[in-house]
PDB file of N, CA and C in Angstrom:
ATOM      1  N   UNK A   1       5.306 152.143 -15.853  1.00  0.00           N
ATOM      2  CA  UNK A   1       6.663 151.800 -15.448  1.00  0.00           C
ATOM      3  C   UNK A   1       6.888 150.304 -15.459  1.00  0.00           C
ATOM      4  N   UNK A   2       5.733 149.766 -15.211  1.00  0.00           N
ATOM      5  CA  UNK A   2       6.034 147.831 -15.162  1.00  0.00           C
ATOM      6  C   UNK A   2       6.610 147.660 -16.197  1.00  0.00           C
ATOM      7  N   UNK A   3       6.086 148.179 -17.509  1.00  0.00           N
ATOM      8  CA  UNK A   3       5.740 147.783 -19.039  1.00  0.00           C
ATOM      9  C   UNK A   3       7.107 147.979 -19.504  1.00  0.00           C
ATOM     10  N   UNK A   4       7.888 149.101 -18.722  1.00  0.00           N
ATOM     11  CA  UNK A   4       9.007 149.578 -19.058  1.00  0.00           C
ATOM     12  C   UNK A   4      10.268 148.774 -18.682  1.00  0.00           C
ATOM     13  N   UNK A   5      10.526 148.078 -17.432  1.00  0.00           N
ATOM     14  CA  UNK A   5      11.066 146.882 -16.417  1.00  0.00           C
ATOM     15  C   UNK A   5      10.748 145.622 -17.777  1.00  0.00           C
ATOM     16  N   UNK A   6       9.205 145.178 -17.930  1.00  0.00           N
ATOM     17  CA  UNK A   6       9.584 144.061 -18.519  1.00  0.00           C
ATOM     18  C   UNK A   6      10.184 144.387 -19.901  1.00  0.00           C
ATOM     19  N   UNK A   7      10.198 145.100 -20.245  1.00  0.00           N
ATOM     20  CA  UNK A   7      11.007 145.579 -22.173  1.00  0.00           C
ATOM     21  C   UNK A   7      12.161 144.835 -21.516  1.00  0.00           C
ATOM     22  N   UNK A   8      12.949 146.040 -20.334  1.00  0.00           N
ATOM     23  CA  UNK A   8      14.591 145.947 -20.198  1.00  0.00           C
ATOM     24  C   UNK A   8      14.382 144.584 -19.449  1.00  0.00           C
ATOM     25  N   UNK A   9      13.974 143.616 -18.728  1.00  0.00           N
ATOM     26  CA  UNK A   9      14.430 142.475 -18.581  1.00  0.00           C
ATOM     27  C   UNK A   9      14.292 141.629 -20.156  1.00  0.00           C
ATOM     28  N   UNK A  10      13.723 141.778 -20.949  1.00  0.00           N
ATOM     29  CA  UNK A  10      13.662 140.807 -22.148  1.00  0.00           C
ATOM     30  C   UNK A  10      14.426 141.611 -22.965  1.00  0.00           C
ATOM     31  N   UNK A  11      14.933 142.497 -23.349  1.00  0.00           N
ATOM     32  CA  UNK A  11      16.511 143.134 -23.588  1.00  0.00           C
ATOM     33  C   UNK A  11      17.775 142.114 -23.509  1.00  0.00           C
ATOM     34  N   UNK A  12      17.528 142.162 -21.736  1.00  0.00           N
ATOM     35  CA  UNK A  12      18.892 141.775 -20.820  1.00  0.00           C
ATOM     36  C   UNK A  12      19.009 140.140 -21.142  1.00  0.00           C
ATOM     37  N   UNK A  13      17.448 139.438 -21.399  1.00  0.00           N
ATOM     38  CA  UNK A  13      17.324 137.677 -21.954  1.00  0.00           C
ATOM     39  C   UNK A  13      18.059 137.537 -23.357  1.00  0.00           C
ATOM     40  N   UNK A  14      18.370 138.399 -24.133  1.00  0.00           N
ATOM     41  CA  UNK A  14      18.496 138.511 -25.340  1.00  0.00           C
ATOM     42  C   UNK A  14      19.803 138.895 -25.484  1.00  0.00           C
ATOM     43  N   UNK A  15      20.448 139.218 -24.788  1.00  0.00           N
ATOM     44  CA  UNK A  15      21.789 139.405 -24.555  1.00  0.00           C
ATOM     45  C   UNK A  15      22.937 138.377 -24.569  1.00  0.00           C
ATOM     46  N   UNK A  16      22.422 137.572 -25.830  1.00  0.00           N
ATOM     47  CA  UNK A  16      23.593 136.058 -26.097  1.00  0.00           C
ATOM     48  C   UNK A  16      22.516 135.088 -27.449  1.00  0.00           C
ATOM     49  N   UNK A  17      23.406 134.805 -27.734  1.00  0.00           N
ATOM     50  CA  UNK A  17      23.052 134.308 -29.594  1.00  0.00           C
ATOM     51  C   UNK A  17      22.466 133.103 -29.028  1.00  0.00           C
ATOM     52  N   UNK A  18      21.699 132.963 -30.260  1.00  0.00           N
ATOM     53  CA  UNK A  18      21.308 131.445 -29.614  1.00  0.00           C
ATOM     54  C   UNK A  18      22.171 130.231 -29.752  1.00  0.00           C
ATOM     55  N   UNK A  19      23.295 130.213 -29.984  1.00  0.00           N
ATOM     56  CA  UNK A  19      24.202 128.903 -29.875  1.00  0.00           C
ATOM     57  C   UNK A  19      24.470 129.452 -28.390  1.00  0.00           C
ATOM     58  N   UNK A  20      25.014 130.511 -28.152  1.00  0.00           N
ATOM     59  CA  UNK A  20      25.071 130.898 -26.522  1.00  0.00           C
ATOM     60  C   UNK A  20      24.372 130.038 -25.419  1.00  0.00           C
ATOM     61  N   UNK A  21      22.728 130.905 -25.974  1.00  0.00           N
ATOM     62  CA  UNK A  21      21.878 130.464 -24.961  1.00  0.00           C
ATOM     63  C   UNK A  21      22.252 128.517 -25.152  1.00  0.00           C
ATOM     64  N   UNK A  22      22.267 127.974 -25.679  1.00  0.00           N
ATOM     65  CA  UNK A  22      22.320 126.280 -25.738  1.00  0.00           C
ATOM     66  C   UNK A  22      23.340 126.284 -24.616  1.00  0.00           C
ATOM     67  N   UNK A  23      24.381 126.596 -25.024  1.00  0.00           N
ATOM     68  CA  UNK A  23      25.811 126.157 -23.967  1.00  0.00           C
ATOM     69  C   UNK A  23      24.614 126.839 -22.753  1.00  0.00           C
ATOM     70  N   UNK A  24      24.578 127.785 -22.009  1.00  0.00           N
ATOM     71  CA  UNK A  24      24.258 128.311 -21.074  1.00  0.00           C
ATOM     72  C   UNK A  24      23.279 127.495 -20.326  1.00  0.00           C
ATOM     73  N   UNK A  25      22.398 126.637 -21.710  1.00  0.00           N
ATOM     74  CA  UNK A  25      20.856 125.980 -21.503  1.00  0.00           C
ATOM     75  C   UNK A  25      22.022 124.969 -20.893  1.00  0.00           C
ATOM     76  N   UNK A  26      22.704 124.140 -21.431  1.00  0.00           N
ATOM     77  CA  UNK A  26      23.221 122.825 -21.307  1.00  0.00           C
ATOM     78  C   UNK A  26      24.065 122.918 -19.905  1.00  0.00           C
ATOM     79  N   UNK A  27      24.695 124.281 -19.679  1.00  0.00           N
ATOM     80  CA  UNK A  27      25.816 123.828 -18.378  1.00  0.00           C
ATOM     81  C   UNK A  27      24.921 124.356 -17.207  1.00  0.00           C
ATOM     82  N   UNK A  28      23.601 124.627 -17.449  1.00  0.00           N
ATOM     83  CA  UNK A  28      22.513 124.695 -16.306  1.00  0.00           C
ATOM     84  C   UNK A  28      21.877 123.372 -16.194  1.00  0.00           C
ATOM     85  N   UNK A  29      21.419 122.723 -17.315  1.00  0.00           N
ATOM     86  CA  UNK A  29      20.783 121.646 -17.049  1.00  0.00           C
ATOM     87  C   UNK A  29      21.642 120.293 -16.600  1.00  0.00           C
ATOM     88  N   UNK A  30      23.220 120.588 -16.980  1.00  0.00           N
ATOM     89  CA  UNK A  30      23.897 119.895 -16.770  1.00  0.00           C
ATOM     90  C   UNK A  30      23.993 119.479 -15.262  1.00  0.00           C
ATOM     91  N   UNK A  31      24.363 120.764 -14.531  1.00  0.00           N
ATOM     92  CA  UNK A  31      24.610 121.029 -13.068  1.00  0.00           C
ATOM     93  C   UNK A  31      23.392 120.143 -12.415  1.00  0.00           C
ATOM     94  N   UNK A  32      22.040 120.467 -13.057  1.00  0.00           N
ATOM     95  CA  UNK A  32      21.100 120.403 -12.135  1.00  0.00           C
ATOM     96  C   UNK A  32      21.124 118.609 -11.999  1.00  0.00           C
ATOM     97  N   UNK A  33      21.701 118.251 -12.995  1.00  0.00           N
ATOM     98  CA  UNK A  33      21.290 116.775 -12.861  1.00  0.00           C
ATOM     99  C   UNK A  33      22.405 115.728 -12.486  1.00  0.00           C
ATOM    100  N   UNK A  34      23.734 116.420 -12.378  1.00  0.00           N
ATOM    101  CA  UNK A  34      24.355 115.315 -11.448  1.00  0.00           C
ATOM    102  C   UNK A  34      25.173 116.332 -10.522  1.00  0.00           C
ATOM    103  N   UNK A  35      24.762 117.850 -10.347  1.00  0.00           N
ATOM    104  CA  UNK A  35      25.683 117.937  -9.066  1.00  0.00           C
ATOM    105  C   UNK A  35      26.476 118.914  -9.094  1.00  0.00           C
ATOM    106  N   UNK A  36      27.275 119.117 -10.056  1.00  0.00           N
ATOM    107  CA  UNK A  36      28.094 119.603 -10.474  1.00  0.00           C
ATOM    108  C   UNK A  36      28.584 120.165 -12.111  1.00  0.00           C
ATOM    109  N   UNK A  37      28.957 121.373 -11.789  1.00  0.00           N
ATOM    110  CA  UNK A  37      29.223 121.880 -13.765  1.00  0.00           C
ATOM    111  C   UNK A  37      29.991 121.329 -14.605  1.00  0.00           C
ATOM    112  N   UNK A  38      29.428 121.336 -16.187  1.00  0.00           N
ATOM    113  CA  UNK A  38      30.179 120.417 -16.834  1.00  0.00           C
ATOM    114  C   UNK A  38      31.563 120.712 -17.148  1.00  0.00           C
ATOM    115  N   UNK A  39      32.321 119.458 -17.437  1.00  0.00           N
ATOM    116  CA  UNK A  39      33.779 119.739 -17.916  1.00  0.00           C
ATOM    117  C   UNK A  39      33.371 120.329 -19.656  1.00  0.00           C
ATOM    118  N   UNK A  40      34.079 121.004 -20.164  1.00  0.00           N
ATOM    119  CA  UNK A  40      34.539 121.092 -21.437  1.00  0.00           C
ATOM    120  C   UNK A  40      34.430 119.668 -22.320  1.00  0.00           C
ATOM    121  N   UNK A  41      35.123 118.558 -21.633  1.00  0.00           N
ATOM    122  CA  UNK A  41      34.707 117.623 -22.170  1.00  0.00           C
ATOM    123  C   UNK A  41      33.229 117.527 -22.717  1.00  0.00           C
ATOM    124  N   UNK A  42      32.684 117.249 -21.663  1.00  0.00           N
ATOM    125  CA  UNK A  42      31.287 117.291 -21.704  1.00  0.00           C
ATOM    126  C   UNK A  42      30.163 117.881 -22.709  1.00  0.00           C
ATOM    127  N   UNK A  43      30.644 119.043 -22.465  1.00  0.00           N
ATOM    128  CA  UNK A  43      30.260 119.851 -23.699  1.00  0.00           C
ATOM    129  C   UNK A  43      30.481 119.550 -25.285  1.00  0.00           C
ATOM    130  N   UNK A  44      31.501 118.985 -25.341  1.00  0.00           N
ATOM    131  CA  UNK A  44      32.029 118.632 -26.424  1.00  0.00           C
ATOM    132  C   UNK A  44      31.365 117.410 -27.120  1.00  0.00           C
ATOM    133  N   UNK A  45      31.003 116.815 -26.483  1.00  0.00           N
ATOM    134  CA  UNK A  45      30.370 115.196 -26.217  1.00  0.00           C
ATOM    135  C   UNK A  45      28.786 115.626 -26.873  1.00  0.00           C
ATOM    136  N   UNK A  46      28.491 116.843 -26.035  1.00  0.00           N
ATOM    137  CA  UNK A  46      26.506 116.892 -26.129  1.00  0.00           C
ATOM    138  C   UNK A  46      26.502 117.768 -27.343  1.00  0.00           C
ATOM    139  N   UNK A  47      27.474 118.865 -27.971  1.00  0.00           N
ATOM    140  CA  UNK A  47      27.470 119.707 -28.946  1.00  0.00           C
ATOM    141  C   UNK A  47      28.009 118.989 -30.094  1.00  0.00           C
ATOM    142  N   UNK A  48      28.613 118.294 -30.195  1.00  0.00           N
ATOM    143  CA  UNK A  48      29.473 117.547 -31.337  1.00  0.00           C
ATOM    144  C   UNK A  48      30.338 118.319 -31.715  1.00  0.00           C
ATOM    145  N   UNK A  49      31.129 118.968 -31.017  1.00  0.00           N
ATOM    146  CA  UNK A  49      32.186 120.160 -31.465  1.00  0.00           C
ATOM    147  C   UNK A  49      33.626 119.463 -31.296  1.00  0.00           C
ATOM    148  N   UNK A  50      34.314 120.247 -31.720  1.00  0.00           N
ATOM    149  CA  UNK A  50      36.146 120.082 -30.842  1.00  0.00           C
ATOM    150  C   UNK A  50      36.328 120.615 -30.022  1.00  0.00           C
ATOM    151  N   UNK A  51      37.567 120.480 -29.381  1.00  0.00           N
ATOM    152  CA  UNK A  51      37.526 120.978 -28.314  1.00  0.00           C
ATOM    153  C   UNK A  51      38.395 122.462 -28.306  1.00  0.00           C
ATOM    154  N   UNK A  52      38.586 122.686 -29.051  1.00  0.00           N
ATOM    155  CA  UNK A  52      38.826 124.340 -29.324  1.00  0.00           C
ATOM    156  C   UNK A  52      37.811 125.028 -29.489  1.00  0.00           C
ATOM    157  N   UNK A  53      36.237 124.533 -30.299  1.00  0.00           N
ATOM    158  CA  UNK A  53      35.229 125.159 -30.475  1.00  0.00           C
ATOM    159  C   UNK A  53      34.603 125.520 -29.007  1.00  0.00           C
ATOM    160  N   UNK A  54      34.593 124.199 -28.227  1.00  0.00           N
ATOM    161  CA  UNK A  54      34.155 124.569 -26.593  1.00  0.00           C
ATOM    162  C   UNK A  54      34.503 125.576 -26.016  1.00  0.00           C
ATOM    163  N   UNK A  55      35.952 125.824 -26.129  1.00  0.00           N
ATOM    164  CA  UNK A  55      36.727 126.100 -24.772  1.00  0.00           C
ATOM    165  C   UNK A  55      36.729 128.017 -25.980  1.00  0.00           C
ATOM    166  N   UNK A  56      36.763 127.897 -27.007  1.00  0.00           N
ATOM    167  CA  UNK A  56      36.195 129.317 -27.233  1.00  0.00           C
ATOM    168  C   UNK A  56      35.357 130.069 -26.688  1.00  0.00           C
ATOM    169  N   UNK A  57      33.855 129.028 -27.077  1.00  0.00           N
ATOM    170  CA  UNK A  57      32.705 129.452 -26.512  1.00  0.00           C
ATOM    171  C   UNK A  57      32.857 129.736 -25.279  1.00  0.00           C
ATOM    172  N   UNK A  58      33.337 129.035 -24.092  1.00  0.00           N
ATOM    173  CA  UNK A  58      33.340 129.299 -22.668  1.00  0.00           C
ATOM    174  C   UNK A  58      34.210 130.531 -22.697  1.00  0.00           C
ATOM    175  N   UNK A  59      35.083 131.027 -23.173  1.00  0.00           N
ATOM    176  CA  UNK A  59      36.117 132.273 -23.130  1.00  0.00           C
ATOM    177  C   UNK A  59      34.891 133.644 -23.369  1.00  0.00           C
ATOM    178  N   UNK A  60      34.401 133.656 -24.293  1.00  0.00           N
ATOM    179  CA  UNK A  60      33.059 134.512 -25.052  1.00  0.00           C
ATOM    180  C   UNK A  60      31.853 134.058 -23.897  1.00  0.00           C
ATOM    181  N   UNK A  61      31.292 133.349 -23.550  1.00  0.00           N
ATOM    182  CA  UNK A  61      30.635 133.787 -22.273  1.00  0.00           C
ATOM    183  C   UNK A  61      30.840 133.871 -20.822  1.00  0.00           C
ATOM    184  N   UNK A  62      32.198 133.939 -21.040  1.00  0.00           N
ATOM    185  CA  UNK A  62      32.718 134.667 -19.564  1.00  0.00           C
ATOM    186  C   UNK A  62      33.134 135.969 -19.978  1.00  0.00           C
ATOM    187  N   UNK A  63      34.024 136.331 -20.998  1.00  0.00           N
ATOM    188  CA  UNK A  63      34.359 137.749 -21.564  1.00  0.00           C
ATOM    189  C   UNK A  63      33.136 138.399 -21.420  1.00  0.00           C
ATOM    190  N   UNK A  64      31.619 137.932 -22.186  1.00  0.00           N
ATOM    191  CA  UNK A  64      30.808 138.776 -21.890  1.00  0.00           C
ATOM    192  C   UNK A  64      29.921 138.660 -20.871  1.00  0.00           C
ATOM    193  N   UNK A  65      30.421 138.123 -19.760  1.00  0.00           N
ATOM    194  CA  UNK A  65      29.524 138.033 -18.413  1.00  0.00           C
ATOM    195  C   UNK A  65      28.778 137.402 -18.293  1.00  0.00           C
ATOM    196  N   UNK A  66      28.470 136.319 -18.782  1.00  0.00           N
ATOM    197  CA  UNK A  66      26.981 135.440 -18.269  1.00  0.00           C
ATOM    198  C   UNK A  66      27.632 133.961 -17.845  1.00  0.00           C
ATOM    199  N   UNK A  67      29.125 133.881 -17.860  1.00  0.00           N
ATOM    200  CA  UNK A  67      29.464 133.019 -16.833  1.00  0.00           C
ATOM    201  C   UNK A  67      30.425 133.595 -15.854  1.00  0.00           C
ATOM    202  N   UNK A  68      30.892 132.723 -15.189  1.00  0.00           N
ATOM    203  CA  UNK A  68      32.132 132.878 -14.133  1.00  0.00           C
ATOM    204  C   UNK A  68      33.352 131.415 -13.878  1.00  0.00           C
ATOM    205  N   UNK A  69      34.254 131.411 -13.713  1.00  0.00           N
ATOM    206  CA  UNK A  69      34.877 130.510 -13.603  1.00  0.00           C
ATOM    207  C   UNK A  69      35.924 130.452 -12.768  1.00  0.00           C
ATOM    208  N   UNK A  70      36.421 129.657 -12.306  1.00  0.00           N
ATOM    209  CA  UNK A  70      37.976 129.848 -11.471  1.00  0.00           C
ATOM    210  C   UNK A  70      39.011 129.755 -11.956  1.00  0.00           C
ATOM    211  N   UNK A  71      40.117 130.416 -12.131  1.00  0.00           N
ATOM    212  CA  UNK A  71      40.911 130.144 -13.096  1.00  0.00           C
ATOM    213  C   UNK A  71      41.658 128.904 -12.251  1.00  0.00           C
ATOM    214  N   UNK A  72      42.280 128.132 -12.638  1.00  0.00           N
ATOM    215  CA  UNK A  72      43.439 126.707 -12.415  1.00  0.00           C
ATOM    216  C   UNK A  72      42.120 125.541 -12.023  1.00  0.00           C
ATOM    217  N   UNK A  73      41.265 125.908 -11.803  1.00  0.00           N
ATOM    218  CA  UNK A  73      40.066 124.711 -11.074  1.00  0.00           C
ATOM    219  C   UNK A  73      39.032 123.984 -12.062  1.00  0.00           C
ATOM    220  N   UNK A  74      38.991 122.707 -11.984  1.00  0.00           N
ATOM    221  CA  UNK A  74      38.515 122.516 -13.058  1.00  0.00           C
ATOM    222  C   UNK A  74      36.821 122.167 -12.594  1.00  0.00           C
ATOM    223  N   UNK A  75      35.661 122.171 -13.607  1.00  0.00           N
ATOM    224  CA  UNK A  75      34.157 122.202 -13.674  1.00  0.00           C
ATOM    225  C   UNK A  75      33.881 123.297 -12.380  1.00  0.00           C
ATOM    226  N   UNK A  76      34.393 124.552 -12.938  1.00  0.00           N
ATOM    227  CA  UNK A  76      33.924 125.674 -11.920  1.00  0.00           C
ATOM    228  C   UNK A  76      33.548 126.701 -12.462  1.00  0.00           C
ATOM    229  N   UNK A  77      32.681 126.129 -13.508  1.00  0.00           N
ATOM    230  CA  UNK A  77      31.893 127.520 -14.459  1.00  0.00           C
ATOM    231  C   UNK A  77      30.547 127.839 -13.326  1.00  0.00           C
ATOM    232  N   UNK A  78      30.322 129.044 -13.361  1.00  0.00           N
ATOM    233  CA  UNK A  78      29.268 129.697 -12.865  1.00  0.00           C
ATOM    234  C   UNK A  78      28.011 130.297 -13.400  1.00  0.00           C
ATOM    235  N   UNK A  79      27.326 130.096 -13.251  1.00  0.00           N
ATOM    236  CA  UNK A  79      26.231 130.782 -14.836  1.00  0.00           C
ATOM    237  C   UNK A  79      25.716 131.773 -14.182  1.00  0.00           C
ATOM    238  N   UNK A  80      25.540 133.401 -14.351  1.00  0.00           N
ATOM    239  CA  UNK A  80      25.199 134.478 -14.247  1.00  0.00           C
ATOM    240  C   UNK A  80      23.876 134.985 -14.859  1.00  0.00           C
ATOM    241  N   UNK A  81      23.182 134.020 -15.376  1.00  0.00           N
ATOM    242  CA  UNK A  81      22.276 134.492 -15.534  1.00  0.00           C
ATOM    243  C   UNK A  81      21.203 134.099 -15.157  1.00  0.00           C
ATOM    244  N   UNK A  82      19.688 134.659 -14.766  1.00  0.00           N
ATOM    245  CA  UNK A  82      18.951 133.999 -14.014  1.00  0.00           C
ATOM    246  C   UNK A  82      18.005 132.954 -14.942  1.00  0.00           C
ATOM    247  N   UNK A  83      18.277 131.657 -14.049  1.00  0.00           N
ATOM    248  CA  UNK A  83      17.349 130.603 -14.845  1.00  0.00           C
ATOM    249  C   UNK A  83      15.959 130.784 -15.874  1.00  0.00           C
ATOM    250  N   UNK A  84      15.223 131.484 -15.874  1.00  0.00           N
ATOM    251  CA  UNK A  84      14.164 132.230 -16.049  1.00  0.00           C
ATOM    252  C   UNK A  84      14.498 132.753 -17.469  1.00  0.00           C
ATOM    253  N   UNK A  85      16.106 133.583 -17.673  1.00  0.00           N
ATOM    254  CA  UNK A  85      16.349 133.698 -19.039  1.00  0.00           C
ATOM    255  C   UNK A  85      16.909 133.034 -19.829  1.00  0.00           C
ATOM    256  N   UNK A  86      16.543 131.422 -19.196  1.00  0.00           N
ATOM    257  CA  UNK A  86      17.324 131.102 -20.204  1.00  0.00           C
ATOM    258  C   UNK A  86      16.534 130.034 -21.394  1.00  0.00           C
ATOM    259  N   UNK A  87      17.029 129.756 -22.304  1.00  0.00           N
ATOM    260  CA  UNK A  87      16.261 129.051 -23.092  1.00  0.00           C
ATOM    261  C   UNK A  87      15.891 127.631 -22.962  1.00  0.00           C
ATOM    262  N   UNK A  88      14.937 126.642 -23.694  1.00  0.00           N
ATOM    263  CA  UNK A  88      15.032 125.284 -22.930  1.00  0.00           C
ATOM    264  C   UNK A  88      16.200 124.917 -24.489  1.00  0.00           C
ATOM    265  N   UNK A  89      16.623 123.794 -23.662  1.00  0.00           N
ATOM    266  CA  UNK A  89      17.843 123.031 -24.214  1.00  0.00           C
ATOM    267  C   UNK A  89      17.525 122.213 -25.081  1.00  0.00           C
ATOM    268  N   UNK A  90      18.243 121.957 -26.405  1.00  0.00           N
ATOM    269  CA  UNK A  90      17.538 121.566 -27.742  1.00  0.00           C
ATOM    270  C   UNK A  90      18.575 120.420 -27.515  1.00  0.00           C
ATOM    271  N   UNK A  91      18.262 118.688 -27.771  1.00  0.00           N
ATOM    272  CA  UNK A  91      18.815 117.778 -27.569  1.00  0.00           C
ATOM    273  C   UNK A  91      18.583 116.894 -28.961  1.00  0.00           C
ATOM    274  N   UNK A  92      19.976 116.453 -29.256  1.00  0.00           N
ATOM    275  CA  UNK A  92      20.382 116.551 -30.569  1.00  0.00           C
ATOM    276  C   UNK A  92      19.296 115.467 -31.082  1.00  0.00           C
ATOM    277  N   UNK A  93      18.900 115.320 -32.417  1.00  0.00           N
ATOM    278  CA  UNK A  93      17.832 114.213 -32.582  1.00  0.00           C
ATOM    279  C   UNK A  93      18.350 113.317 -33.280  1.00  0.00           C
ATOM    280  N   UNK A  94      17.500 112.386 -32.616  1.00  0.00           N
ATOM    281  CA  UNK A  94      18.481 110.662 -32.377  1.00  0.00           C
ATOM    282  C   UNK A  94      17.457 109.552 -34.069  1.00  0.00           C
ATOM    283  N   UNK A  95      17.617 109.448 -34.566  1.00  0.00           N
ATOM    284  CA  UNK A  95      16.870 108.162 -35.148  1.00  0.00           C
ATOM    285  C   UNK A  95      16.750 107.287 -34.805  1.00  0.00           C
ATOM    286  N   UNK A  96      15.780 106.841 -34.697  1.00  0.00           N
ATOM    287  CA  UNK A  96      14.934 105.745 -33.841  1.00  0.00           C
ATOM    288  C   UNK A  96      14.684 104.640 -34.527  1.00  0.00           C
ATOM    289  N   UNK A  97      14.606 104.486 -35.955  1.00  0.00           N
ATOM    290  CA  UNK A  97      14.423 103.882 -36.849  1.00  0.00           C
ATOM    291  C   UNK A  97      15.479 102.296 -36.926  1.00  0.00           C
TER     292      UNK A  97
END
């Protein structure tokens, strides 16, 4: 029965693409390091996206449950999933040269 629990928890980890898991990686690691969840801005800034591409993505992981948000309030995303599933955060690579 253990063997059976860990399948369906690594199922339930797998349950978001991996551009997903990044946003999810990023507005966890975000929180943890100044406090509070990121704006959309923000996101936009660390992904190199527009800001229609963001504010999609955040629509698609709240539609499918692995965030939460307030509607009218702003940096009040919630992340639903437990830290543990989530992936580590890939940070864009810089030339050093």
């Amino acid at each position: 029965m253990n063997q059976k629990s860990g399948a369906a928890r690594s199922l339930s980890a797998q349950s978001f693409t991996d551009k997903q898991g990044q946003y999810l990686a990023f507005i966890y690691t975000y929180e943890h390091m100044f406090r509070r969840p990121p704006a959309e801005a923000d996101m936009q800034r660390h992904f190199q996206v527009s800001p229609p591409s963001v504010h999609q993505m955040i629509v698609t992981l709240e539609r499918n449950g692995l965030i939460r948000r307030q509607p009218g309030v702003a940096r009040s995303i919630q992340i639903l999933v437990a830290p543990e599933d989530l992936p580590i955060l890939d940070w864009l690579e810089i030339d050093q040269s």
